[in-house]
Protein backbone atom coordinates (compact mmCIF):
# COMPACT_ATOMS: atom_id res chain seq x y z
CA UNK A 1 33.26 18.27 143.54
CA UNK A 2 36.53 18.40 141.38
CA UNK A 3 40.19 17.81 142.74
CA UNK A 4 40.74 21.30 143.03
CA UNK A 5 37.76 21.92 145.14
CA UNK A 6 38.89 19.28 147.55
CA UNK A 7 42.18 20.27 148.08
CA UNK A 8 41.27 23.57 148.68
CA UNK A 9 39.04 23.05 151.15
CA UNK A 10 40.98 20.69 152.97
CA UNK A 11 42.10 21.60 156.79
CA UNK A 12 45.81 21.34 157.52
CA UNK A 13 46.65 17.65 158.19
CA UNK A 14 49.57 15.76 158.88
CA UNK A 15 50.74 14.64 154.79
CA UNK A 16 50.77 18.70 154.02
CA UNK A 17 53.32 19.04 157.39
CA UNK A 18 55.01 15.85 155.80
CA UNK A 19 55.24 17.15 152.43
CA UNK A 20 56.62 20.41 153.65
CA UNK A 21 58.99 19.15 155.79
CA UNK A 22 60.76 16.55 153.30
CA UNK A 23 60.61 19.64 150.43
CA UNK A 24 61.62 22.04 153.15
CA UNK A 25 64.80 19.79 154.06
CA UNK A 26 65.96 19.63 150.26
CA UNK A 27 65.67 23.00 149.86
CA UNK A 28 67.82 23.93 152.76
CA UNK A 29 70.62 22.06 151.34
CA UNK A 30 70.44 23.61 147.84
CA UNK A 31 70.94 27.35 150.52
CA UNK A 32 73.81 25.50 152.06
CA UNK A 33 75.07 25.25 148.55
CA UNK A 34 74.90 28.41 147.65
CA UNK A 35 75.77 29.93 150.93
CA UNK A 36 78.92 28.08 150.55
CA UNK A 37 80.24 30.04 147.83
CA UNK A 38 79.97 33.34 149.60
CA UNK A 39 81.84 32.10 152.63
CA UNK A 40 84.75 30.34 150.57
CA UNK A 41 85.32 33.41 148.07
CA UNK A 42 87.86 35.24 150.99
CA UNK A 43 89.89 31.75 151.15
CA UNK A 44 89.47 31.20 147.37
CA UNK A 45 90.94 34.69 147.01
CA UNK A 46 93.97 34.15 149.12
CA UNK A 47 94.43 30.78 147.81
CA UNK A 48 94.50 31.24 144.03
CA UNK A 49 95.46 35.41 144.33
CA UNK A 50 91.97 36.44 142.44
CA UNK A 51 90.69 39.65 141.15
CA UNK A 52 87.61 41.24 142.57
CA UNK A 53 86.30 40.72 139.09
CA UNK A 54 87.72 37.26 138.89
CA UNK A 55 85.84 36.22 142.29
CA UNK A 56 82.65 37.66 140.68
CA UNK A 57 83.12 35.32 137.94
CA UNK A 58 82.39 32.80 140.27
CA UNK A 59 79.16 33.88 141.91
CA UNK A 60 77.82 34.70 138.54
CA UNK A 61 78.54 31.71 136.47
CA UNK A 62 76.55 29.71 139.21
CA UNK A 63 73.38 32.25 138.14
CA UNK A 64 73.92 31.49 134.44
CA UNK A 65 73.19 28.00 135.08
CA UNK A 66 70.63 28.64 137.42
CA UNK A 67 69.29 30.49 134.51
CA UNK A 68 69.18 27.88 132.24
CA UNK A 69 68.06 25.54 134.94
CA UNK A 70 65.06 27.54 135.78
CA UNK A 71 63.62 27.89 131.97
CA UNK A 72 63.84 24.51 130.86
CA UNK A 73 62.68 22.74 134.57
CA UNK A 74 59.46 24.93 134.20
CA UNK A 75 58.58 23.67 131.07
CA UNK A 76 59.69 20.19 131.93
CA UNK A 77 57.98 20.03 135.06
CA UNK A 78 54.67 20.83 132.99
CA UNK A 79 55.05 17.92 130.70
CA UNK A 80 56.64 15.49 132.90
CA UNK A 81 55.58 16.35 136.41
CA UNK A 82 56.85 18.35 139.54
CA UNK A 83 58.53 15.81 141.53
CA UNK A 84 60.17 14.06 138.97
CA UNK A 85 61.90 17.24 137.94
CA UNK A 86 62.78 17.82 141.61
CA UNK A 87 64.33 14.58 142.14
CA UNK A 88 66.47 14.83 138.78
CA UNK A 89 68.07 18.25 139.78
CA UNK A 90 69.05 17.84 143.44
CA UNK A 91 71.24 14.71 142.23
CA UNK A 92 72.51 17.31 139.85
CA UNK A 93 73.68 19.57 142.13
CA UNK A 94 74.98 17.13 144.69
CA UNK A 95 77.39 15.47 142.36
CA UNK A 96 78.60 18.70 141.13
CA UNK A 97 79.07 20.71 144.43
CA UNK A 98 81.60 17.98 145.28
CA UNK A 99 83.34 18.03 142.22
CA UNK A 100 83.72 21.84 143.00
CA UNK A 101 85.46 20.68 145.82
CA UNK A 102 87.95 19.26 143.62
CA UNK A 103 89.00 22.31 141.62
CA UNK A 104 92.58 23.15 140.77
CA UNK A 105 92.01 26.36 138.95
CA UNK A 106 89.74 28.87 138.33
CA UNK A 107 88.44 27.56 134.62
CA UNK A 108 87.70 24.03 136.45
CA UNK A 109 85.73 25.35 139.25
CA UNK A 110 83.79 27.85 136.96
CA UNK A 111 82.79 24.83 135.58
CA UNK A 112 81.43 22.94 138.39
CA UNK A 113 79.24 26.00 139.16
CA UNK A 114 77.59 26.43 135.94
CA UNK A 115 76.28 22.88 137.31
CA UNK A 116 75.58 23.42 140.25
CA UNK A 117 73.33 26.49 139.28
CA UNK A 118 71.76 24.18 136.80
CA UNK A 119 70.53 21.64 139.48
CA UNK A 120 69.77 24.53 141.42
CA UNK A 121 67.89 26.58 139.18
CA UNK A 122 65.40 23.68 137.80
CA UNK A 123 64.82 22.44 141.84
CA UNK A 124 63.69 25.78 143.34
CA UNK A 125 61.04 27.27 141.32
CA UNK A 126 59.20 23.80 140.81
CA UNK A 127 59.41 22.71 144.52
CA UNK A 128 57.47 26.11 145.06
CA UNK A 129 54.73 25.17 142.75
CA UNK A 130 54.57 21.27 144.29
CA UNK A 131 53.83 23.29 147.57
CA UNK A 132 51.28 25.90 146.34
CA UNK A 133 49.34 23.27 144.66
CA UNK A 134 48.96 21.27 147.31
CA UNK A 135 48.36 23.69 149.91
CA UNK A 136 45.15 24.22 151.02
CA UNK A 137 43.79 27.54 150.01
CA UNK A 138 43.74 29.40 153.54
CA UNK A 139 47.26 28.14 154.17
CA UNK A 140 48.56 28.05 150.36
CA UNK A 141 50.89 31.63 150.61
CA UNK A 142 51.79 31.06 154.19
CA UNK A 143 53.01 27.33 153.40
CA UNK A 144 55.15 28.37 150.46
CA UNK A 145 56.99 31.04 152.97
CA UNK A 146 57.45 28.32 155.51
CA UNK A 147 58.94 26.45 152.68
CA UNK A 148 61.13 29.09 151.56
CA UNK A 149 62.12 29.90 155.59
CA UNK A 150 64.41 26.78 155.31
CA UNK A 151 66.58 28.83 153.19
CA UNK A 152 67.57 30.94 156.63
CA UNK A 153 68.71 27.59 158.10
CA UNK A 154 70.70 26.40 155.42
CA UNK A 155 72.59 29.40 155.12
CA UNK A 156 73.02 29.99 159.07
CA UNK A 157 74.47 26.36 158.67
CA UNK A 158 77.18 26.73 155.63
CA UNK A 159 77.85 29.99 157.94
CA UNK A 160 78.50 27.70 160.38
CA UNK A 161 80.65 25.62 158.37
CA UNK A 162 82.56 28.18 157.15
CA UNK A 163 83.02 29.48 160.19
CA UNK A 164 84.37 26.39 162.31
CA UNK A 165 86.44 24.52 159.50
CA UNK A 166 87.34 26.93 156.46
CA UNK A 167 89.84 28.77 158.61
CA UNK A 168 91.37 25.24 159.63
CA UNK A 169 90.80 22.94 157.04
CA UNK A 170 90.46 24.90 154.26
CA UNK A 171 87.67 25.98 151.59
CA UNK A 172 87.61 22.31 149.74
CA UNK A 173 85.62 21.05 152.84
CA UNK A 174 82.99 23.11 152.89
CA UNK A 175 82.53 21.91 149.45
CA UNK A 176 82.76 17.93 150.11
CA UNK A 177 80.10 18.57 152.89
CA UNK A 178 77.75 20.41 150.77
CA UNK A 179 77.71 17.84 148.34
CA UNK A 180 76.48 14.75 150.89
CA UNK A 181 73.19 15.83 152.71
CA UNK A 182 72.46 16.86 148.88
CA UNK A 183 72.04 13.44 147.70
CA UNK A 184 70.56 12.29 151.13
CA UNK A 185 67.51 14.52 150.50
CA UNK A 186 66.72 12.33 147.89
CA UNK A 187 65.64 9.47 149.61
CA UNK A 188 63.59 12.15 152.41
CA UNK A 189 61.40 13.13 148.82
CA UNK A 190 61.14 9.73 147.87
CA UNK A 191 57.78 9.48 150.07
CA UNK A 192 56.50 13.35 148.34
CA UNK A 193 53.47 12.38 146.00
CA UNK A 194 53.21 14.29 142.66
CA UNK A 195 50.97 17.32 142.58
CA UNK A 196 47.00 16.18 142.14
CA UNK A 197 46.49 19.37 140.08
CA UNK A 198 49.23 18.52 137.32
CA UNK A 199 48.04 14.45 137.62
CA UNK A 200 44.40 15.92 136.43
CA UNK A 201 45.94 18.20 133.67
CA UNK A 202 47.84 14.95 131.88
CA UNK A 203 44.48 12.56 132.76
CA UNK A 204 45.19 10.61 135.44
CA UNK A 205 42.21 10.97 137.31
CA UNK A 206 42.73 7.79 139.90
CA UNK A 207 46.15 8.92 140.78
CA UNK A 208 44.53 12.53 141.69
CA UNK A 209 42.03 10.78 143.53
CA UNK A 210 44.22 8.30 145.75
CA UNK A 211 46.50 10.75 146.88
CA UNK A 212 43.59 13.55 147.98
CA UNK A 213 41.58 10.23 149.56
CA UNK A 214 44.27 10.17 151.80
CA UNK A 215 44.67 13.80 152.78
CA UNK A 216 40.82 13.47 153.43
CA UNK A 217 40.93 10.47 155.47
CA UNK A 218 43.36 12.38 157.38
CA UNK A 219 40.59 14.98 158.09
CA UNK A 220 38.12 12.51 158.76
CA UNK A 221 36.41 13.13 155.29
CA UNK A 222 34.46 10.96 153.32
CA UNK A 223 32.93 11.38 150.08
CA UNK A 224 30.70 9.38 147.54
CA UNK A 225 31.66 7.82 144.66
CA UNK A 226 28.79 10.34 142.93
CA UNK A 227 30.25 13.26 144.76
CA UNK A 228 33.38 12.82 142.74
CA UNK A 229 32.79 14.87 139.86
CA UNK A 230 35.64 14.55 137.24
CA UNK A 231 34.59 17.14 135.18
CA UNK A 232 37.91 17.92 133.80
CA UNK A 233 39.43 18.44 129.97
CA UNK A 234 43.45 17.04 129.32
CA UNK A 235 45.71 20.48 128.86
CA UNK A 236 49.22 20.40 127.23
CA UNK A 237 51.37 23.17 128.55
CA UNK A 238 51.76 26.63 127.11
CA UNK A 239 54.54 28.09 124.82
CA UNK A 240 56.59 31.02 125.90
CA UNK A 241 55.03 33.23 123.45
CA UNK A 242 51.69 32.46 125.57
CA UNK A 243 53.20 34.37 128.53
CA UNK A 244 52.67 37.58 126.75
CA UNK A 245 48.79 36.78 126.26
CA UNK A 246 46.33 39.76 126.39
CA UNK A 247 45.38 37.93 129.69
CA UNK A 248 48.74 37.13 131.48
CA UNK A 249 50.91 39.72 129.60
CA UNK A 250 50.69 42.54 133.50
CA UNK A 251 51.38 39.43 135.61
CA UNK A 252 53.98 38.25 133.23
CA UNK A 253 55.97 41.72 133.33
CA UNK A 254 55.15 42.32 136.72
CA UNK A 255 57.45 38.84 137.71
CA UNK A 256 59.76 39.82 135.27
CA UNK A 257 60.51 42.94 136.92
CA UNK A 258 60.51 41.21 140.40
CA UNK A 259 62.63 38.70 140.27
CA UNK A 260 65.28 40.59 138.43
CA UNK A 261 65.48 43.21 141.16
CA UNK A 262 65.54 40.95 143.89
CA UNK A 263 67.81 37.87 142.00
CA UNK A 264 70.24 41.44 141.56
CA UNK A 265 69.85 42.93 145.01
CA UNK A 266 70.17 39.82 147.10
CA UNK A 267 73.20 38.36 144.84
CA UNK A 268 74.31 41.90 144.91
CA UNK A 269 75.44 41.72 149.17
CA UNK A 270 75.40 37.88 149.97
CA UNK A 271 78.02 37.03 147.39
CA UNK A 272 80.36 39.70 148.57
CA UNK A 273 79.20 40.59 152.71
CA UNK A 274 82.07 38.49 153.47
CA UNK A 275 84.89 39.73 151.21
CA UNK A 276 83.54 43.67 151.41
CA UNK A 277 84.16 43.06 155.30
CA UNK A 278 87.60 41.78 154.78
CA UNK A 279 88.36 45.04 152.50
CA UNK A 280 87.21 47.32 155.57
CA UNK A 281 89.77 45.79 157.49
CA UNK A 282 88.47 42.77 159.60
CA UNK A 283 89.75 39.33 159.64
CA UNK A 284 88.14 36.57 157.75
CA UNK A 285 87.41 34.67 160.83
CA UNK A 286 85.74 38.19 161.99
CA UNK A 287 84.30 38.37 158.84
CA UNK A 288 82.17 35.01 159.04
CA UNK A 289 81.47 35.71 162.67
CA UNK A 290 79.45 39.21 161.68
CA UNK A 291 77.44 37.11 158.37
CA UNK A 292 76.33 34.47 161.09
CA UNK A 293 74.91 36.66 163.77
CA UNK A 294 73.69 38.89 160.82
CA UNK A 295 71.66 35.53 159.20
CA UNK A 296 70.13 34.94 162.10
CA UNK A 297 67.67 37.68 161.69
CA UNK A 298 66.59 35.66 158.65
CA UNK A 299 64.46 33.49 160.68
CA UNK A 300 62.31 36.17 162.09
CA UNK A 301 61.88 37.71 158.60
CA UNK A 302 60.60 34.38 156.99
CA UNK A 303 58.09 34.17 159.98
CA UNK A 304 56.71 37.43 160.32
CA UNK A 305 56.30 37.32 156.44
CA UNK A 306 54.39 33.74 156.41
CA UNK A 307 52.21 35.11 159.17
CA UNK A 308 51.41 38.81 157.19
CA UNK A 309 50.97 37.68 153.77
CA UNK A 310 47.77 35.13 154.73
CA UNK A 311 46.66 38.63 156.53
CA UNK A 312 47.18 41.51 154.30
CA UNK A 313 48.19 39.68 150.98
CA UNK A 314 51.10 39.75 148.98
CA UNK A 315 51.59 42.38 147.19
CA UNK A 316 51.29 45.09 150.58
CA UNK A 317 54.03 42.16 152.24
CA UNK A 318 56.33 42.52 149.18
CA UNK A 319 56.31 46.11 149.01
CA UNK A 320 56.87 46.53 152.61
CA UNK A 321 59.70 44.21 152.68
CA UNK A 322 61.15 45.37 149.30
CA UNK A 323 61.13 49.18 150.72
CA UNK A 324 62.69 48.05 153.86
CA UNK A 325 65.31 46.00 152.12
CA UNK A 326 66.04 49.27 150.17
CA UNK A 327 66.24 51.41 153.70
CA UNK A 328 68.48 48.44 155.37
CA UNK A 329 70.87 48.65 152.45
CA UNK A 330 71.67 52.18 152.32
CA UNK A 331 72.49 52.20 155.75
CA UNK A 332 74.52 49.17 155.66
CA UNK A 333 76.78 51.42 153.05
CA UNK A 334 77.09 54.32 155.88
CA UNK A 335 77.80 51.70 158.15
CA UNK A 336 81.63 51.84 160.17
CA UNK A 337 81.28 50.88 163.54
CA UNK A 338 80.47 47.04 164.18
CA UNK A 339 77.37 47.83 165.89
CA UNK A 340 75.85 49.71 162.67
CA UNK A 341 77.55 46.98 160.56
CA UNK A 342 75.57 44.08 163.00
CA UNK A 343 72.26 45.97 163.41
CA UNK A 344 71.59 47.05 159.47
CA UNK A 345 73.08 44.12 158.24
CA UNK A 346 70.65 42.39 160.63
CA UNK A 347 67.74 44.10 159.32
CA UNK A 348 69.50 43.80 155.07
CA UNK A 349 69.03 40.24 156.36
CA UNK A 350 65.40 40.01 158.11
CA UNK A 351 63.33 42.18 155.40
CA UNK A 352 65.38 40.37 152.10
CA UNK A 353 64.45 37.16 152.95
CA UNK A 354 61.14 37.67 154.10
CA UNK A 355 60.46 39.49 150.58
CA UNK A 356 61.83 36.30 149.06
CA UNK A 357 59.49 34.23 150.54
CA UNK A 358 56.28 36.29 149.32
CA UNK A 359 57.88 36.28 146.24
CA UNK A 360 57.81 32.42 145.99
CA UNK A 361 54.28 32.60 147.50
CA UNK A 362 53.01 35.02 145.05
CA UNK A 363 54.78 34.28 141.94
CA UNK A 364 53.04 30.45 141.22
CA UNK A 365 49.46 32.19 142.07
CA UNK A 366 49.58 34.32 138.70
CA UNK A 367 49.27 31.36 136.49
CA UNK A 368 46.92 28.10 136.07
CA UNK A 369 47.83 24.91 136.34
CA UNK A 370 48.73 24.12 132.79
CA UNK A 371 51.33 26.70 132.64
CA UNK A 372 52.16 27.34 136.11
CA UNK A 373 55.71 25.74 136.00
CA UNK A 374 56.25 27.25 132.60
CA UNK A 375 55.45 30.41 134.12
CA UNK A 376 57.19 30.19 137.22
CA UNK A 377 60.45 29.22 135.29
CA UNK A 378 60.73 31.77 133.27
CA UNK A 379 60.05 34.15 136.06
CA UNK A 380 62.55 32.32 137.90
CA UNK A 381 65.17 32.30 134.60
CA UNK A 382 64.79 36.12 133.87
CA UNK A 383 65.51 36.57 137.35
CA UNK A 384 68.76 34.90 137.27
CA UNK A 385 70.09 37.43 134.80
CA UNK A 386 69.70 39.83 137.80
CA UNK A 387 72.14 37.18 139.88
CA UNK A 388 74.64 36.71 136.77
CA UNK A 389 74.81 40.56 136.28
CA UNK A 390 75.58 41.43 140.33
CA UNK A 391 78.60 39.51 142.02
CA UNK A 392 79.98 40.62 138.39
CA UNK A 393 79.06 44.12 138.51
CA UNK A 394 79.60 44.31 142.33
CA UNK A 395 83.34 43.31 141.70
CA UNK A 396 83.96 45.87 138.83
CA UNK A 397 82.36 48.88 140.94
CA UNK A 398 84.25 47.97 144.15
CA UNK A 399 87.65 47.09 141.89
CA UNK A 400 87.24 50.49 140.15
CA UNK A 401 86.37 52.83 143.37
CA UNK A 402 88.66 50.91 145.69
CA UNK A 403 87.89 49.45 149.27
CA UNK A 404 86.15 52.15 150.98
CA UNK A 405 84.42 54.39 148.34
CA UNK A 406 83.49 51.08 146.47
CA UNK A 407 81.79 49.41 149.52
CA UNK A 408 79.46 52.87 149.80
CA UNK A 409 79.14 53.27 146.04
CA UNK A 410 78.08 49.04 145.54
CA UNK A 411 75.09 49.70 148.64
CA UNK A 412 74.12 52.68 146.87
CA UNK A 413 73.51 50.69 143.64
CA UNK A 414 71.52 48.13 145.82
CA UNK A 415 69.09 50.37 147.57
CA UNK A 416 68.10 51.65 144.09
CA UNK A 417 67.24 48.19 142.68
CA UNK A 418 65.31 47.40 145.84
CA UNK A 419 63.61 50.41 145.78
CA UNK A 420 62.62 50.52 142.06
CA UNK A 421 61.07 46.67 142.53
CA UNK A 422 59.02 47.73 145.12
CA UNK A 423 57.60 50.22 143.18
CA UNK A 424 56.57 48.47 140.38
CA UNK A 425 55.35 45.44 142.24
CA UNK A 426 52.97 48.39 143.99
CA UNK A 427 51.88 49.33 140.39
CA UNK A 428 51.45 46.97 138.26
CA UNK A 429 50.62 43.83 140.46
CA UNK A 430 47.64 41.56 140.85
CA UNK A 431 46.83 40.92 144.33
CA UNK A 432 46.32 37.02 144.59
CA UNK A 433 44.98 36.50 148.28
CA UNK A 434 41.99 34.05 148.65
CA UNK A 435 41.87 32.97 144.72
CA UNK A 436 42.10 29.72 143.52
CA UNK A 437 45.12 28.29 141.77
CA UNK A 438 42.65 27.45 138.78
């Protein structure tokens, strides 16, 4: 029986709820992060007298290094390992979320957030593949979504920030507390072992074997030294060109395709929620107050997703969350009263974020070990051009149709993207429930 085999039929024990957790923590502050910037970009405005286009600047020069972050972690987290990579880029993006903080001008703090998306970038897509490949197989989709559910409580808490010191202190805060529980995480992943699957790939069959010993012993299961097949072959990661194979060409262009329309959607109303309130006439601090009752209804969407997508896959979970992020949008744009702004920005909110976490569930199960992190990378990089392209694009429309026609015309653009990715997940995608990683 080969390492694969025995992870996957592992039960659930307690160093899978460990590993989760001390990922999950990390990955909530890299949503505090970039939750922070969407809060702050109302302050920043007042404070430095920005454009709309100038403010979109900012949220999109944090996807351009997200961007590059993404490509190059992949392929490094396929020669070098997953955690290591992990480690590297949350110490990244700690240092420079606090030297964001420091920004005098515009230029300066454009700078700090090319950065920050660079730690950012390179963390996220790799700490989703640590998870999937050491997930049992029953549990491996619905792990990855419980992974990706911290998200919702890092962004309810820079919400939470923003909303109780911004106003008084001022937007640099938000950025010096960002930048702390950052670093912290590091020492919580210090304890995370390396992923068994990429240990085999690079030969080191007693590592593999030490670390699944003690998920077994765990489970009260005990195998013979004979029973330990190692019936594996070393494999060096694949090129990019590989991608576009006669056998992982569909699932390459079917990621492609997904996470640039929901990197462009989501960047498309959480960079500018706040700010597009303002222009309809409320208050910042009225402003902050709707985006953290409205997060809220992340929580529910993350769990209702993790429990579906062990139940009727992924690919019926991302279409039904995609086409209700589509619905939730255009209604947001009709919205005027603050109960229709609360209830479909509640439900913009709930079905987003539950599609994002099928799409990190679904998006490392297309590949094999050797050039899963490679794969999910690139996915992950292509996507980010969808996340440079919308604060930008956002700002321009809204600039150019003014405050009240703009804030229509930008959630008419949005339900269009979300409904065109839904579509062509529904056509071209592999459905990846119950197959193993390898």
């Amino acid at each position: 029986m080969n390492i694969a085999q025995r992870l996957d039929r592992l039960p659930v024990v307690p160093m899978h709820w460990h590993i989760l957790l001390a990922t999950g923590i990390g990955w909530l502050f890299d949503s505090m992060d970039v939750g922070l910037v969407s809060f702050v970009m109302p302050a920043l405005q007042k404070d430095w007298g920005l454009s709309p286009t100038e403010l979109g600047l900012i949220g999109s020069v944090g996807m351009v290094g997200m961007a590059v972050g993404a490509a190059f972690s992949g392929m490094l987290a396929d020669k070098y390992g997953r955690r290591q990579v992990i480690l590297l880029t949350l110490v990244l993006f700690g240092l420079a979320t606090g030297f964001a903080g420091m920004a005098t001008g515009l230029t300066m703090m454009l700078f700090a957030r090319f950065l920050v998306g660079l730690g950012l970038g390179g963390e996220l897509p790799v700490a989703s593949t640590l998870i999937s490949e050491i997930s049992p197989r029953s549990v491996r989709g619905r792990f990855v979504v419980l992974l990706e559910s911290f998200w919702a409580w890092g962004w309810i808490l820079a919400a939470l920030v923003a909303y109780l010191l911004v106003p008084e202190y001022g937007w640099r805060v938000a950025f010096y507390i960002g930048a702390v529980p950052a670093l912290l995480a590091v020492f919580l992943r210090r304890a995370i072992p390396e992923s068994p699957r990429f240990l085999v790939q690079r030969g080191y069959y007693q590592e593999a074997d030490d670390i699944v010993c003690r998920m077994e012993q765990q489970a009260g299961i005990k195998l013979t030294e004979e029973e330990k097949v190692q019936s594996f072959t070393e494999n060096k990661g694949i090129t990019f060109r590989e991608l576009w194979s006669s056998t992982l060409w569909r699932r390459t262009l079917t990621l492609w395709i997904l996470w640039l329309g929901i990197n462009f959607g989501y960047y498309g109303f959480v960079m500018w929620i706040p700010t597009l309130l303002v222009g309809k006439g409320f208050l910042i601090i009225k402003s902050l107050q709707f985006v953290l009752l409205m997060t809220l209804a992340q929580i529910p969407g993350y769990f209702t997703a993790a429990y579906l997508i062990e139940v009727i896959g992924r690919k019926k979970v991302l279409f039904i969350y995609l086409a209700g992020t589509a619905i939730a949008a255009h209604f947001f744009g009709q919205s005027e009263t603050v109960r229709e702004i609360l209830i479909a920005g509640s439900l913009l909110y709930f079905f987003s974020l539950g599609a994002w976490g099928a799409v990190y569930a679904y998006t490392p199960e297309n590949y094999p070990t050797n050039s899963r992190g490679t794969g999910v990378g690139w996915a992950a990089a292509i996507g980010r051009l969808g996340a440079i392209a919308a604060p930008y694009l956002v700002g321009m429309v809204y600039q150019m149709m003014g405050a009240q026609s703009g804030y229509t015309a930008v959630f008419w653009m949005l339900t269009l993207v979300f409904a065109l990715t839904a579509l062509a997940v529904f056509f071209l995608g592999t459905e990846t429930l119950g197959q193993t990683l390898d």
